[in-house]
C-alpha atoms as a PDB file:
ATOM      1  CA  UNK A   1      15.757  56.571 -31.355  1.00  0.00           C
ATOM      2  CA  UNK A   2      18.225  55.417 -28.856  1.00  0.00           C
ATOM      3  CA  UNK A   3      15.540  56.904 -26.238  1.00  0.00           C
ATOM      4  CA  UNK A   4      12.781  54.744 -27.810  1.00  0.00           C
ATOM      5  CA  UNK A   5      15.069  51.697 -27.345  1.00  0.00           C
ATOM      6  CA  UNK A   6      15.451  52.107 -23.971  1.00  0.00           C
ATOM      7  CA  UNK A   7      11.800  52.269 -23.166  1.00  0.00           C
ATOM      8  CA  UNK A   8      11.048  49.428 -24.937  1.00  0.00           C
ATOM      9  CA  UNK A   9      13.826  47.416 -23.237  1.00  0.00           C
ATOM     10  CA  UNK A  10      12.556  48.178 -20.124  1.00  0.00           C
ATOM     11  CA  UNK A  11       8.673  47.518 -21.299  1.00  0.00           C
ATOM     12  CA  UNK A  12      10.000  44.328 -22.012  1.00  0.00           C
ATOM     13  CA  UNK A  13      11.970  43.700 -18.748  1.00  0.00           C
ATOM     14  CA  UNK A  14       8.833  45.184 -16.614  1.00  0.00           C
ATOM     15  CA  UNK A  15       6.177  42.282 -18.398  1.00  0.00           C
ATOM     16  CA  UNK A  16       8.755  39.244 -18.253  1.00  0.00           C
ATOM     17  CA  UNK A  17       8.999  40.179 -14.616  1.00  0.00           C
ATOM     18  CA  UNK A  18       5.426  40.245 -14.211  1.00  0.00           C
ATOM     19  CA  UNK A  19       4.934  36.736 -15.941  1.00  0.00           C
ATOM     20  CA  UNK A  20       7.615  35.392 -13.965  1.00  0.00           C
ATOM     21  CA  UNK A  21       5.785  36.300 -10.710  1.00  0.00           C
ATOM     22  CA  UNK A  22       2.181  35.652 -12.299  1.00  0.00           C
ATOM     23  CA  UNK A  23       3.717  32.269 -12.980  1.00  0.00           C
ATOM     24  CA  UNK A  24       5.220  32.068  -9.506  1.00  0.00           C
ATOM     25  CA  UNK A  25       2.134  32.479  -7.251  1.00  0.00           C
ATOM     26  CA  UNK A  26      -0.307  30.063 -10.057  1.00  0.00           C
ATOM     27  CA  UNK A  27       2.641  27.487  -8.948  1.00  0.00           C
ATOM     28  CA  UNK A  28       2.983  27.998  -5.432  1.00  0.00           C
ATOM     29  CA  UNK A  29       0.257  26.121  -3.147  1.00  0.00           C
ATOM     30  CA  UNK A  30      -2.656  27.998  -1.554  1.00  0.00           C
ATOM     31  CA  UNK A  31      -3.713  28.041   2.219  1.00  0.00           C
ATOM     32  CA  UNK A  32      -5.249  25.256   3.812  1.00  0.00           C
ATOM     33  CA  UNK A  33      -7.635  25.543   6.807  1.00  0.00           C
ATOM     34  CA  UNK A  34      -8.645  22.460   8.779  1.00  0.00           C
ATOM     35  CA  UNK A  35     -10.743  21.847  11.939  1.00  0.00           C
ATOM     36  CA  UNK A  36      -9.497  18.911  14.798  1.00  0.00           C
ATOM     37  CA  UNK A  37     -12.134  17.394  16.464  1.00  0.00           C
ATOM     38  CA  UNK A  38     -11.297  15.218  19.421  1.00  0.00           C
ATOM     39  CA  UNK A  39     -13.354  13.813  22.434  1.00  0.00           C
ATOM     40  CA  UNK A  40     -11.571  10.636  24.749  1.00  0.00           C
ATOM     41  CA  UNK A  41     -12.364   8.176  22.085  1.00  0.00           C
ATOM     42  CA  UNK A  42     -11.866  10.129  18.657  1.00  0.00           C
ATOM     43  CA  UNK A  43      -9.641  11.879  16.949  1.00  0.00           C
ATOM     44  CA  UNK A  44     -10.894  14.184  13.588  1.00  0.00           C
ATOM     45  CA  UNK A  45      -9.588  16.021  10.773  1.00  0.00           C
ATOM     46  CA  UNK A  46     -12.092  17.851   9.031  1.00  0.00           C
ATOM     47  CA  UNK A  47     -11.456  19.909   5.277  1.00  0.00           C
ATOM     48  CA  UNK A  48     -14.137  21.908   3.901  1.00  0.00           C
ATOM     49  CA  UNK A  49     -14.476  23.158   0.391  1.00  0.00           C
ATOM     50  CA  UNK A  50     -14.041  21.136  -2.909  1.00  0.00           C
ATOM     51  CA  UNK A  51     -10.219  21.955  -3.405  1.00  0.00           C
ATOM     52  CA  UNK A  52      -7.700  18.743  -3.756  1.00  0.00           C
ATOM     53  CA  UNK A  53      -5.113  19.002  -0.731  1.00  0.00           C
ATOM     54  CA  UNK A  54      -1.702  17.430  -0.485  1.00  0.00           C
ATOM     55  CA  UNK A  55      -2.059  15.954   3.197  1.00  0.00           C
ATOM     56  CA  UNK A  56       0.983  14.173   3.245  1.00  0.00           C
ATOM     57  CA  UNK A  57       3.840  13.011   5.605  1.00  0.00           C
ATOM     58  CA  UNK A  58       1.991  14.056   8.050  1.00  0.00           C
ATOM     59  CA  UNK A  59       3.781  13.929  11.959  1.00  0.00           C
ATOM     60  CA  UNK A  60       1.766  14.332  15.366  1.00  0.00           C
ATOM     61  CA  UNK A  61       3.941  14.862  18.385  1.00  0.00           C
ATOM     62  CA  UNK A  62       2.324  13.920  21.681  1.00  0.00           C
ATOM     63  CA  UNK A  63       3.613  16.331  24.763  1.00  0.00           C
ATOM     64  CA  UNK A  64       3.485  13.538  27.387  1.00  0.00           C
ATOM     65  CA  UNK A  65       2.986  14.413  30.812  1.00  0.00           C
ATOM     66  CA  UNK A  66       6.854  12.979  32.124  1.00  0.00           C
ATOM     67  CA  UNK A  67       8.255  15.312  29.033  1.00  0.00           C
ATOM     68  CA  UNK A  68       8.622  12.286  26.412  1.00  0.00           C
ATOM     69  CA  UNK A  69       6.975  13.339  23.036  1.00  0.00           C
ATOM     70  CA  UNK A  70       5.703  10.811  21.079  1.00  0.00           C
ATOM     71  CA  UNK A  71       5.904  10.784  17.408  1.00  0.00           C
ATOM     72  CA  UNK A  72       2.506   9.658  15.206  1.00  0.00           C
ATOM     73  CA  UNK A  73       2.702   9.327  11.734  1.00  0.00           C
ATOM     74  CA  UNK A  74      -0.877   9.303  10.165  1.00  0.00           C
ATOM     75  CA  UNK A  75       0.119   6.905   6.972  1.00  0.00           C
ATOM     76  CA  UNK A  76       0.976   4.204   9.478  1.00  0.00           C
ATOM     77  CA  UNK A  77      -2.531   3.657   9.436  1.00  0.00           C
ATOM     78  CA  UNK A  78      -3.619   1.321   7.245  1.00  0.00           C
ATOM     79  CA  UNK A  79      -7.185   3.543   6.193  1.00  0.00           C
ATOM     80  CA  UNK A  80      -4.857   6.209   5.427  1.00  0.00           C
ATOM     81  CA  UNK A  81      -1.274   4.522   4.212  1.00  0.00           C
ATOM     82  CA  UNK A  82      -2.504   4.445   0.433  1.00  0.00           C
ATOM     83  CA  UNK A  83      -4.885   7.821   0.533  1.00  0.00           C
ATOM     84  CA  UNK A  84      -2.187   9.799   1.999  1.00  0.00           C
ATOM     85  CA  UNK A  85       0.737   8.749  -0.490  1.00  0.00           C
ATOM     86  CA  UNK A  86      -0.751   8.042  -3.503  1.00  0.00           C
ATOM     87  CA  UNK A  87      -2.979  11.310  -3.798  1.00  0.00           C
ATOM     88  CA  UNK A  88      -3.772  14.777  -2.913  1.00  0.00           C
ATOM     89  CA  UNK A  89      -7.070  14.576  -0.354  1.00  0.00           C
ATOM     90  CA  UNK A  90     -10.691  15.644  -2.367  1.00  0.00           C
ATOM     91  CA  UNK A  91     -12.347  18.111  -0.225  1.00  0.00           C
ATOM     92  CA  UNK A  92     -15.028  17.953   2.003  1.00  0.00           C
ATOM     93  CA  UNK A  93     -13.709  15.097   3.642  1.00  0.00           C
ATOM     94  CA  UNK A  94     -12.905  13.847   6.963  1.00  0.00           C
ATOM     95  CA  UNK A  95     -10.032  11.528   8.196  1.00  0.00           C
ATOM     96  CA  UNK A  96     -11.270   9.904  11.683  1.00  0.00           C
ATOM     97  CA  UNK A  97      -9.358   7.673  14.277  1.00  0.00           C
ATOM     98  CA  UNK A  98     -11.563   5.912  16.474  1.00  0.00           C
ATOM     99  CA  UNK A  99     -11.090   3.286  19.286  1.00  0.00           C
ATOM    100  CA  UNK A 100     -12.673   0.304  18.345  1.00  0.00           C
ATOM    101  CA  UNK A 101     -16.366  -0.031  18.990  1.00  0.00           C
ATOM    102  CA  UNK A 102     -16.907   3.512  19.798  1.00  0.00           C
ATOM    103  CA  UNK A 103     -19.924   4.958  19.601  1.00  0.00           C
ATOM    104  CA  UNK A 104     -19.306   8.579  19.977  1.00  0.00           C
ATOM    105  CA  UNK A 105     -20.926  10.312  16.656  1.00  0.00           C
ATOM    106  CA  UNK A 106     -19.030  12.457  14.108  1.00  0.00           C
ATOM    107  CA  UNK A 107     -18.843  16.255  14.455  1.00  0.00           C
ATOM    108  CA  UNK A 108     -21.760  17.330  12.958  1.00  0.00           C
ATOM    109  CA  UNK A 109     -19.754  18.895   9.749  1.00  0.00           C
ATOM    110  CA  UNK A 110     -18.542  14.726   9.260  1.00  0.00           C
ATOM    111  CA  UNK A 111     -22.584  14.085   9.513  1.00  0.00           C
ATOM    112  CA  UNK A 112     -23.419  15.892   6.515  1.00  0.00           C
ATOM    113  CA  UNK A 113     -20.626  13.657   4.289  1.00  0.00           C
ATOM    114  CA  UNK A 114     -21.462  10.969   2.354  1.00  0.00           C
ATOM    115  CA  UNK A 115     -19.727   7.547   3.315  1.00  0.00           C
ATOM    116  CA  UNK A 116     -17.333   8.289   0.534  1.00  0.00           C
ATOM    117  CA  UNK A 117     -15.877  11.253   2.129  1.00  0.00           C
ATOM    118  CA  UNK A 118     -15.299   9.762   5.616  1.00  0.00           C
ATOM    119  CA  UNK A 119     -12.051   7.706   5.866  1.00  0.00           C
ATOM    120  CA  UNK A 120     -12.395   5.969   9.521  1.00  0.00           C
ATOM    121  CA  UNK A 121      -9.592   4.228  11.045  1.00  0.00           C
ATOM    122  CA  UNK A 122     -11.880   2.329  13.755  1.00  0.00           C
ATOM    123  CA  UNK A 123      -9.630  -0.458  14.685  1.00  0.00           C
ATOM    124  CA  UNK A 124      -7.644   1.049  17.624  1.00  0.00           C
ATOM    125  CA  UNK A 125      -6.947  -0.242  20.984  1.00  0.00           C
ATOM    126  CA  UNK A 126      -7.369   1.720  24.279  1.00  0.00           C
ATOM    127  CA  UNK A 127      -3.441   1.992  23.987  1.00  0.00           C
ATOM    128  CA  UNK A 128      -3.304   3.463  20.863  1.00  0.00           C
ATOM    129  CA  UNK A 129      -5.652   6.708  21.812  1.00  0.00           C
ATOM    130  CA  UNK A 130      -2.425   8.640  22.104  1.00  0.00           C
ATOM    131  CA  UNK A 131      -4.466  12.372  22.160  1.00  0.00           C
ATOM    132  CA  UNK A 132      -6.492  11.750  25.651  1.00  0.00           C
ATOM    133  CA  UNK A 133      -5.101   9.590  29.104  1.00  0.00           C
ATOM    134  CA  UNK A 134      -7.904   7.758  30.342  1.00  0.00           C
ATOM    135  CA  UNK A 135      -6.676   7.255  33.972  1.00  0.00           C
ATOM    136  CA  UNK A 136      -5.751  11.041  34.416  1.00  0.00           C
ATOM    137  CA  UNK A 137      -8.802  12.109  32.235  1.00  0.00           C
ATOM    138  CA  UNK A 138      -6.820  14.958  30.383  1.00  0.00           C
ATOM    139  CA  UNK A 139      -5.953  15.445  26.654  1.00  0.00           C
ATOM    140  CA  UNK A 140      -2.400  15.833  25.606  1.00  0.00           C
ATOM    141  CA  UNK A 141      -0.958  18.682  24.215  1.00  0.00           C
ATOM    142  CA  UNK A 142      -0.671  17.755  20.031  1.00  0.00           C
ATOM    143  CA  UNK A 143       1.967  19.372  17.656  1.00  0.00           C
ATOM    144  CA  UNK A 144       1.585  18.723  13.795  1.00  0.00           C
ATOM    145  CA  UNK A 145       4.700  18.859  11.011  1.00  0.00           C
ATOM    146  CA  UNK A 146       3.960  18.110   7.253  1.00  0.00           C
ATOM    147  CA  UNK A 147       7.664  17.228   6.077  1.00  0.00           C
ATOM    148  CA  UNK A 148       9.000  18.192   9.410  1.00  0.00           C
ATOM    149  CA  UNK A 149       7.618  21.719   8.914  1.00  0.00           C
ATOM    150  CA  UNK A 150       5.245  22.735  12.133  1.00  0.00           C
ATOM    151  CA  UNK A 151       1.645  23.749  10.829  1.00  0.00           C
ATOM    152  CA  UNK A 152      -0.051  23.555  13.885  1.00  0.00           C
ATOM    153  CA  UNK A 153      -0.984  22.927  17.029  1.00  0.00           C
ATOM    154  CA  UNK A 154      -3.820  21.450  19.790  1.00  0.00           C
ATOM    155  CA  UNK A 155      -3.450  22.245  23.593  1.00  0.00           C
ATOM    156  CA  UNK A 156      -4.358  20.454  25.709  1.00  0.00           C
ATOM    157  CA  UNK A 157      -6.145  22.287  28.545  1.00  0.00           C
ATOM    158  CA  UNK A 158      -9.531  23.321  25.588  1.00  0.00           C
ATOM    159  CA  UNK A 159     -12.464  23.748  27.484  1.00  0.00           C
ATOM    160  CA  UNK A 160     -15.023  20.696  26.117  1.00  0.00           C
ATOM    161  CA  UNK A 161     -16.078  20.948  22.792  1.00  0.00           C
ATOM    162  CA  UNK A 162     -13.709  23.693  21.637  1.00  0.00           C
ATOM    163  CA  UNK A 163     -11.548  22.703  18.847  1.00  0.00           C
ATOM    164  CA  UNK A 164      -8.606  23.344  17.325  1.00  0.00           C
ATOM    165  CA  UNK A 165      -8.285  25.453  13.758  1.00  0.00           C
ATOM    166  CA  UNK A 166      -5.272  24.553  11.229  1.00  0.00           C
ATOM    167  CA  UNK A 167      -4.665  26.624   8.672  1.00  0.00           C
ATOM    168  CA  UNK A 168      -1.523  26.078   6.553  1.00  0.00           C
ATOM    169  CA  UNK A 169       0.081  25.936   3.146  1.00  0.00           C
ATOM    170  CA  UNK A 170       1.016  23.122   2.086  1.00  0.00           C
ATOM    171  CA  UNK A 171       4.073  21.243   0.458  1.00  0.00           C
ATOM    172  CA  UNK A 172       3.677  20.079  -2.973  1.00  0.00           C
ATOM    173  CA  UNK A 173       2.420  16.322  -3.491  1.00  0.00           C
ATOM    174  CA  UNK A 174       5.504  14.231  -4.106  1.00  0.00           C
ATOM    175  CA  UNK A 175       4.733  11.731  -7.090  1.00  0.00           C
ATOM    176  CA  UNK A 176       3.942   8.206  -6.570  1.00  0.00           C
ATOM    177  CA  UNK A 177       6.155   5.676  -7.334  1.00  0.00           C
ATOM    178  CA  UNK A 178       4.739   2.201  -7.371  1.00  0.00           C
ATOM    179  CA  UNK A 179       6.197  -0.654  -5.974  1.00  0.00           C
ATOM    180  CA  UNK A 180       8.549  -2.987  -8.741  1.00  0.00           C
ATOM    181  CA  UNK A 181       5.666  -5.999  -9.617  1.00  0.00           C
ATOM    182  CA  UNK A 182       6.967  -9.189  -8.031  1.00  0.00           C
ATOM    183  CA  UNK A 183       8.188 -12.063 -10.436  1.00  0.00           C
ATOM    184  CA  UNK A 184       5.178 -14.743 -10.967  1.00  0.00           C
ATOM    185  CA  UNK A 185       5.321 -18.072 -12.235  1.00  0.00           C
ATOM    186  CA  UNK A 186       3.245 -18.429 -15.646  1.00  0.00           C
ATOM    187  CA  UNK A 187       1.678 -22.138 -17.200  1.00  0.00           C
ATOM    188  CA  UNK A 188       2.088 -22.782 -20.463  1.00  0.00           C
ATOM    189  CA  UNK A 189      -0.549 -22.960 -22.919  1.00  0.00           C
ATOM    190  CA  UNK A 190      -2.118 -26.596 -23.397  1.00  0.00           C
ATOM    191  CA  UNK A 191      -0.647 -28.319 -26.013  1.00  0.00           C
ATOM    192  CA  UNK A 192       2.654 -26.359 -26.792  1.00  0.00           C
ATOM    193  CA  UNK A 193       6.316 -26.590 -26.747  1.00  0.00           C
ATOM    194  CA  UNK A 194       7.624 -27.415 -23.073  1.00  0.00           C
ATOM    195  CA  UNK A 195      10.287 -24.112 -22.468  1.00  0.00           C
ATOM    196  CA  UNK A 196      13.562 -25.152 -22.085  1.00  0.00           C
ATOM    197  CA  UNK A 197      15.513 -24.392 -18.325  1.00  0.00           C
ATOM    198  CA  UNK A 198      16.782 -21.514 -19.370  1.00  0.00           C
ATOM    199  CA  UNK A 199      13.691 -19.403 -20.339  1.00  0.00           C
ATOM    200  CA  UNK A 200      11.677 -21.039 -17.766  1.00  0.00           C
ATOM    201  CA  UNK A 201      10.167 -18.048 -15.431  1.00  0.00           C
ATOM    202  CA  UNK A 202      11.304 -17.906 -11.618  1.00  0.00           C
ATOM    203  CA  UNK A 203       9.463 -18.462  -8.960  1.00  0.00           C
ATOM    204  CA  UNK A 204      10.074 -16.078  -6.006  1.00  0.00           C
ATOM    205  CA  UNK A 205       8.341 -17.404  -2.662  1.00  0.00           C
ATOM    206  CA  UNK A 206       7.734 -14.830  -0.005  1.00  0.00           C
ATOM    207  CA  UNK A 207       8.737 -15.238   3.575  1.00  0.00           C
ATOM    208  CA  UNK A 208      10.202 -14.052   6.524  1.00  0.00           C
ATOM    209  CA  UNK A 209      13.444 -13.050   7.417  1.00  0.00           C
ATOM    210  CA  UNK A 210      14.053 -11.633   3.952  1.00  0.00           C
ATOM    211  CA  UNK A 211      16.332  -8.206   2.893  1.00  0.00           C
ATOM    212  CA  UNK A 212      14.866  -4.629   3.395  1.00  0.00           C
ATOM    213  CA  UNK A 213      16.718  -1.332   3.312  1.00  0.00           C
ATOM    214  CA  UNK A 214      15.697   1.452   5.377  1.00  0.00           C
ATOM    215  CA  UNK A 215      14.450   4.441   3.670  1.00  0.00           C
ATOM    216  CA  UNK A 216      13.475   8.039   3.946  1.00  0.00           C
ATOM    217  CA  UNK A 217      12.192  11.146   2.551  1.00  0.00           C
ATOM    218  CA  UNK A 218      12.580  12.609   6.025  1.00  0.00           C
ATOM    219  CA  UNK A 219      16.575  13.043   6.290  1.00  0.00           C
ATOM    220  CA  UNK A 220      18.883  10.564   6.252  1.00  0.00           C
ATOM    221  CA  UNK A 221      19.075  10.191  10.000  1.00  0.00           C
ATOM    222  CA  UNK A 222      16.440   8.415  11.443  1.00  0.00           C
ATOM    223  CA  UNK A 223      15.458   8.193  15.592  1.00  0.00           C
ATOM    224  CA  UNK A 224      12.955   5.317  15.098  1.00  0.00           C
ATOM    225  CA  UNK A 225      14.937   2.443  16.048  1.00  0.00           C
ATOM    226  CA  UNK A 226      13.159   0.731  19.224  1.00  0.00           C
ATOM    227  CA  UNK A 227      15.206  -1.547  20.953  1.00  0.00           C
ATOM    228  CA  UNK A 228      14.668  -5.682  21.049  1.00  0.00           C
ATOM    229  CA  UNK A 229      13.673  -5.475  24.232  1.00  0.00           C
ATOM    230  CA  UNK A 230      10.792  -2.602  24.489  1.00  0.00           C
ATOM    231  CA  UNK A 231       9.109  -2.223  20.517  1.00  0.00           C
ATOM    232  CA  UNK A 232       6.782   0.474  22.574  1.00  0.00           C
ATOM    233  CA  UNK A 233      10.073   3.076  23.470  1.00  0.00           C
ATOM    234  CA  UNK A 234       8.788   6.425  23.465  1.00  0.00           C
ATOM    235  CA  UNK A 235      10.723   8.812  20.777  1.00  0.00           C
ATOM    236  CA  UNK A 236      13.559   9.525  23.474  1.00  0.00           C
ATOM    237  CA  UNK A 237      14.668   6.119  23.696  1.00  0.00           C
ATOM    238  CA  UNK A 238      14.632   5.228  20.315  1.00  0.00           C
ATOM    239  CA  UNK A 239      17.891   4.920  18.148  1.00  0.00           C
ATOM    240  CA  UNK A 240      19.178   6.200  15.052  1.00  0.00           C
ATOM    241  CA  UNK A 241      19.661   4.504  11.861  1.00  0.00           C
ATOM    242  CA  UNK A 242      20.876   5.878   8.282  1.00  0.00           C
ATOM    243  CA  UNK A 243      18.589   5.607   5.697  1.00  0.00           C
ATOM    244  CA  UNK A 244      20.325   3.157   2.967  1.00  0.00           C
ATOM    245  CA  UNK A 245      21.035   0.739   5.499  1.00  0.00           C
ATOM    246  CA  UNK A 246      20.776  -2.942   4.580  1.00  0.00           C
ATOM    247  CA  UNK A 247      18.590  -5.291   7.094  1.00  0.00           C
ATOM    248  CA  UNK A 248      16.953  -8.532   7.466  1.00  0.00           C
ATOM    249  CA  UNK A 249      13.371  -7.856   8.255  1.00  0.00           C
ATOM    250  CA  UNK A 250      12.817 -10.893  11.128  1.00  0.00           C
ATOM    251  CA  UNK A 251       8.740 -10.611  11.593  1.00  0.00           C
ATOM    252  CA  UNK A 252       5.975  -8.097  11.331  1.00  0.00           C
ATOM    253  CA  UNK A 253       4.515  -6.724  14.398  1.00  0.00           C
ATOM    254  CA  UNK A 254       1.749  -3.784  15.890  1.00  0.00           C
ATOM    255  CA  UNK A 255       2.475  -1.843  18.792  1.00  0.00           C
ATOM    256  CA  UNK A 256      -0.752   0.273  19.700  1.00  0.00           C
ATOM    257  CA  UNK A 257      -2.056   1.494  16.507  1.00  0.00           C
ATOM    258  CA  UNK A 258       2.105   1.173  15.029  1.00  0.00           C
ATOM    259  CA  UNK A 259       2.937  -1.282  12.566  1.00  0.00           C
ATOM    260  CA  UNK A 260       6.731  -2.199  13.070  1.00  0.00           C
ATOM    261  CA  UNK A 261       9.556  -4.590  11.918  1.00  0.00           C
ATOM    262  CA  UNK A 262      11.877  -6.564  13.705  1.00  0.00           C
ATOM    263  CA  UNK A 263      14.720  -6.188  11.885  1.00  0.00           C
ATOM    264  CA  UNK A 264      18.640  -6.997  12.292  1.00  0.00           C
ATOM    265  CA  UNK A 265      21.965  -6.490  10.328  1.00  0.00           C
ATOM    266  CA  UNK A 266      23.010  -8.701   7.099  1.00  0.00           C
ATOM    267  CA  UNK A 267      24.804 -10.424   9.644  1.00  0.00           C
ATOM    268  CA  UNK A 268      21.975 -11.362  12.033  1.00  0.00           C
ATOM    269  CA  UNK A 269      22.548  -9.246  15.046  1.00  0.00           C
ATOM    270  CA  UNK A 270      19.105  -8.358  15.946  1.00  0.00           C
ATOM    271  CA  UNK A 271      18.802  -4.653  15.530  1.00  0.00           C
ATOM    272  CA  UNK A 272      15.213  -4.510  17.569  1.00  0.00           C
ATOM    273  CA  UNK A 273      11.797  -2.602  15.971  1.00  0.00           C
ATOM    274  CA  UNK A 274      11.388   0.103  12.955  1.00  0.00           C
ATOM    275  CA  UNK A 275       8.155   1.398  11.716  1.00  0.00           C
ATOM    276  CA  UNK A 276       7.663  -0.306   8.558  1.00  0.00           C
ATOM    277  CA  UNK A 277       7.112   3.421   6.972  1.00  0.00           C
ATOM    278  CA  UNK A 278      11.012   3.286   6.660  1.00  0.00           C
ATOM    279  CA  UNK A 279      11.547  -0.289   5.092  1.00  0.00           C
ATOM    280  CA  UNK A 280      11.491  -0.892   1.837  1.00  0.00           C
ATOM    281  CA  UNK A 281      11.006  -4.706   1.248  1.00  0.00           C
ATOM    282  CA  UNK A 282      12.943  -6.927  -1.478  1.00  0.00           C
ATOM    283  CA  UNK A 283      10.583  -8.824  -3.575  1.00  0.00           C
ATOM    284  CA  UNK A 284      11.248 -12.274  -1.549  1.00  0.00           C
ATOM    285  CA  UNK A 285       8.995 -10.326   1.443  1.00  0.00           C
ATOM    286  CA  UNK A 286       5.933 -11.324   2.207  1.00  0.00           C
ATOM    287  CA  UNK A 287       3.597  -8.785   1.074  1.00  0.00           C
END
């Protein structure tokens, strides 16, 4: 009897171990393989298949040739800002920055896609191709993190028309949180009782400077912080500030394909630029 008991206990151990690792690999995320495309005036991500893939907080660094690196953030783009933090990507797609008025075509695997499944970023300047140098004619050497995790990389000495194959797992989508709705003013219906001043709603109006804190889900160090003086600084002369600081966002601004903030302390000392990825605006900001 005591035998029997035994077994069974350890039935019962051997399945609750198998369900907890059954359970493990259903929860953990599978590989991911993506192809980048790039020629001098396009840059392409390209995800076969028909699976849903968290593509978020995603980081390009750019090996420059005098040994800066330059940091990219693909939701800085306003094609991408909302697809890339709201939801998981729907595969086949393909995620394209182009300079503006190109007209070199899509890799023939983007051809095939409907409209739907090409997100195109189009409105770039000549300054903000940061994967190929014009005046040198040579690609740059391209390093991707998801959450400051490397998943891959893109040399830069391919011969033409060889690309570059990601394959990766990725981190788990983090869940949206929507912005707090901004305070409107509402009319009264015609014909009733005027509210009194205290229940009367307030009327917020929106402009510039206004309060901001700086925020991040990348560490609480951040080395974004461009000086007053040069909002294009290359990610070895920017500055670190702690996320949970409290700022006075001055004006809105684009450096390349960057959108930034000119920001300074609650006292007014100018501070210099911040990518707005890292501010999160009070509700008396312009939106």
């Amino acid at each position: 009897m005591k035998r029997l008991t035994i077994l069974t206990l350890m039935l019962f151990a051997f399945t609750s171990l198998s369900v907890t690792l059954a359970l493990a690999q259903d929860d953990a995320q599978p590989e991911v393989t993506f192809t980048l495309y790039r020629d001098e005036e396009s840059l392409t991500f390209y995800f076969s298949g028909a699976d849903e893939i968290p593509f978020h907080s995603i980081r390009i660094d750019v090996f420059l040739p005098n040994g800066d690196v330059e940091e990219i953030y693909l939701q800085d783009y306003a094609t991408f800002k909302t697809l890339l933090i709201r939801r998981a990507l729907q595969a086949p797609t393909c995620l394209r920055l182009e300079l503006r008025d190109s007209d070199e075509p899509y890799p023939d695997d983007c051809k095939v896609l409907s409209s739907s499944q090409r997100r195109v970023e189009d409105n770039i300047g000549r300054s903000g191709v940061f994967w190929y140098d014009r005046e040198i004619n040579e690609y740059f050497a391209l390093e991707l993190y998801q959450e400051d995790v490397f998943i891959g990389d893109c040399a830069a000495d391919l011969v033409e028309d060889e690309v570059c194959e990601v394959t990766f797992v990725p981190s788990v989508m983090p869940e949206y949180v929507p912005p707090t709705p901004r305070p409107t003013a509402t009319a009264a219906p015609v014909g009733s009782a005027p509210q009194t001043a205290t229940s009367a709603p307030t009327l917020v109006t929106s402009s510039y400077p206004c309060p901001a804190t700086i925020s991040s889900s990348y560490g609480t160090a951040i080395q974004d912080l461009r000086p007053p003086n040069n909002a294009s600084a290359s990610a070895g002369g920017r500055l670190i500030i702690r996320a949970g600081t409290e700022v006075r966002v001055l004006a809105p601004a684009t450096t390349g394909v960057t959108l930034l903030f000119r920001i300074s302390d609650v006292s007014g000392r100018e501070l210099g630029w911040i990518s707005t990825i890292y501010v999160v605006l009070s509700p008396t900001c312009p939106s």
